[in-house]
Protein backbone atom coordinates (compact mmCIF):
# COMPACT_ATOMS: atom_id res chain seq x y z
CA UNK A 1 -35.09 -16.96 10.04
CA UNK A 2 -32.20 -18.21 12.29
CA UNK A 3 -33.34 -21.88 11.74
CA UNK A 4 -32.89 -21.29 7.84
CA UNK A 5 -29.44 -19.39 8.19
CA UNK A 6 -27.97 -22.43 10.43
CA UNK A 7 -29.60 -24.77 7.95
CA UNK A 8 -27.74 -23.04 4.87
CA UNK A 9 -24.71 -23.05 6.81
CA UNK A 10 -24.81 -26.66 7.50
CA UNK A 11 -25.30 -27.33 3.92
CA UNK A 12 -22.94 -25.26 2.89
CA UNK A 13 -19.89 -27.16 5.28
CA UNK A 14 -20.82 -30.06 3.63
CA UNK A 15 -20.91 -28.78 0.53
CA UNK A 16 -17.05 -27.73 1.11
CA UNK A 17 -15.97 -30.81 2.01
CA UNK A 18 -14.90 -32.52 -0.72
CA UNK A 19 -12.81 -29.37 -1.72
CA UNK A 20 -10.41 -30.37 1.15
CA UNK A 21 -10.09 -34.12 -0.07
CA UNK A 22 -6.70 -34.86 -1.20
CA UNK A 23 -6.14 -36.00 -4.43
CA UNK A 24 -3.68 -38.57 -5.83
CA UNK A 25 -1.68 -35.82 -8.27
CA UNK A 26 0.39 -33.34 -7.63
CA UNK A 27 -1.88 -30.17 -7.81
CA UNK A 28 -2.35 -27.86 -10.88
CA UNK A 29 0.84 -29.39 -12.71
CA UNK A 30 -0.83 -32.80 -12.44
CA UNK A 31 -3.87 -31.87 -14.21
CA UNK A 32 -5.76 -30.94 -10.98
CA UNK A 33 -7.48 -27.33 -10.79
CA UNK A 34 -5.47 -24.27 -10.14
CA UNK A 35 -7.22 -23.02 -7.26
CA UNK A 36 -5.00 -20.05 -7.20
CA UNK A 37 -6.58 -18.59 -10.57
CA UNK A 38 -10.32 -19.48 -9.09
CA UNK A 39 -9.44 -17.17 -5.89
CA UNK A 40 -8.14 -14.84 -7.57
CA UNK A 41 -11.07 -14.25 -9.77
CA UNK A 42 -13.12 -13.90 -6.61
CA UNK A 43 -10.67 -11.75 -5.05
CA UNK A 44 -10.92 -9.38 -8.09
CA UNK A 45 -15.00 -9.88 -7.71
CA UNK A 46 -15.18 -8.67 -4.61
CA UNK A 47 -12.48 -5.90 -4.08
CA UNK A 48 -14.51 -4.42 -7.57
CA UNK A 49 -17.96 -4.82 -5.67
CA UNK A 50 -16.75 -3.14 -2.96
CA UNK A 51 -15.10 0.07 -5.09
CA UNK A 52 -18.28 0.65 -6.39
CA UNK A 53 -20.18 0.45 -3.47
CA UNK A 54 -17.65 3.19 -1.75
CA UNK A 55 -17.52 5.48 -4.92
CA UNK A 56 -21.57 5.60 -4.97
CA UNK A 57 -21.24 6.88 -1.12
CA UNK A 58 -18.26 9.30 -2.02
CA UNK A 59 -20.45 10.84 -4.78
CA UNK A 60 -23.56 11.20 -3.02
CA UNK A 61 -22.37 12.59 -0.44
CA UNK A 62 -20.61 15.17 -2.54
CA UNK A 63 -23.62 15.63 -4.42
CA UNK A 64 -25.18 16.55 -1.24
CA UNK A 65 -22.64 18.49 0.31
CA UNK A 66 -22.31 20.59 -2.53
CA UNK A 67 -26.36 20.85 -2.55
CA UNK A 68 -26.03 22.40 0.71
CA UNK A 69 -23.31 24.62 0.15
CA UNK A 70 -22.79 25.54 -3.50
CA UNK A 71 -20.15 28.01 -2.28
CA UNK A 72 -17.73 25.24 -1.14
CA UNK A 73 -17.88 23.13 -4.67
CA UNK A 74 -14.37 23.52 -5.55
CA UNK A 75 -13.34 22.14 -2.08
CA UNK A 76 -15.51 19.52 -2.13
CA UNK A 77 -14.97 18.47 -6.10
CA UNK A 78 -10.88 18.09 -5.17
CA UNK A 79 -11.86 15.64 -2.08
CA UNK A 80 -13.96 14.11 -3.94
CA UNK A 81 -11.50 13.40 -6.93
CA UNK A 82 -8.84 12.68 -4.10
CA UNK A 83 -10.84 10.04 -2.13
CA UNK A 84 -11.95 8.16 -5.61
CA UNK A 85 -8.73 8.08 -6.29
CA UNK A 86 -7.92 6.30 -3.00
CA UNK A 87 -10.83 4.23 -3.49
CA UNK A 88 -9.83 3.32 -7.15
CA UNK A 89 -6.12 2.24 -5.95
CA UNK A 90 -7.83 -0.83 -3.95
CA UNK A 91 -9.08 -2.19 -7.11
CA UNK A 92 -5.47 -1.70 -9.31
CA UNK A 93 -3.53 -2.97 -6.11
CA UNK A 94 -6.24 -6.09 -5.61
CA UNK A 95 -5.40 -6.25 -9.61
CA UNK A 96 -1.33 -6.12 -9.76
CA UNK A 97 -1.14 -8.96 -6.49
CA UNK A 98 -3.33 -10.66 -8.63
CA UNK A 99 -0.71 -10.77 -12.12
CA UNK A 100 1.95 -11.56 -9.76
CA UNK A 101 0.32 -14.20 -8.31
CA UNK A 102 -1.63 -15.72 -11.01
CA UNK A 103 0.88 -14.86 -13.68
């Protein structure tokens, strides 16, 4: 298992690379790809991914919670609105750097 992960690791640096090579042009206003754009697509990708994986947790657990104690619902309903809130304002702020950057 460690043999394969250094192995894809390896290929992977070389596969990078050529990435690095400088080109003749000027960058993205010679023709040459706007790497900024690319990024920020991943950037988007991931900060998404990552929402959804902490609003899944925030709703099971208050799912469970309010399994447990059906008496404290209301409490646990407004912290759970509040923290998806939180966790929604990564996405929008991952979003708005990316229009100012991109844009």
């Amino acid at each position: 298992m460690k043999t394969k992960l250094t192995l894809l690791a390896i290929a992977l640096m070389f596969c990078a690379l050529p990435m690095f090579a400088q080109g003749t042009g000027g960058g993205a206003a010679a023709g040459g790809t706007n790497w900024v754009a690319i990024t920020a697509g991943f950037s988007m990708a991931i900060a998404s991914g990552l929402c959804a994986l902490g609003q899944g947790n925030a709703v099971r657990g208050a799912a469970e919670g309010m399994a447990r104690n059906p008496g404290a619902a209301a409490a646990i309903r407004f912290a759970l609105i509040l923290g998806l809130v939180l966790i929604e304002s990564l996405a929008l702020y991952t979003f708005a750097i990316i229009f100012v950057k991109v844009v």
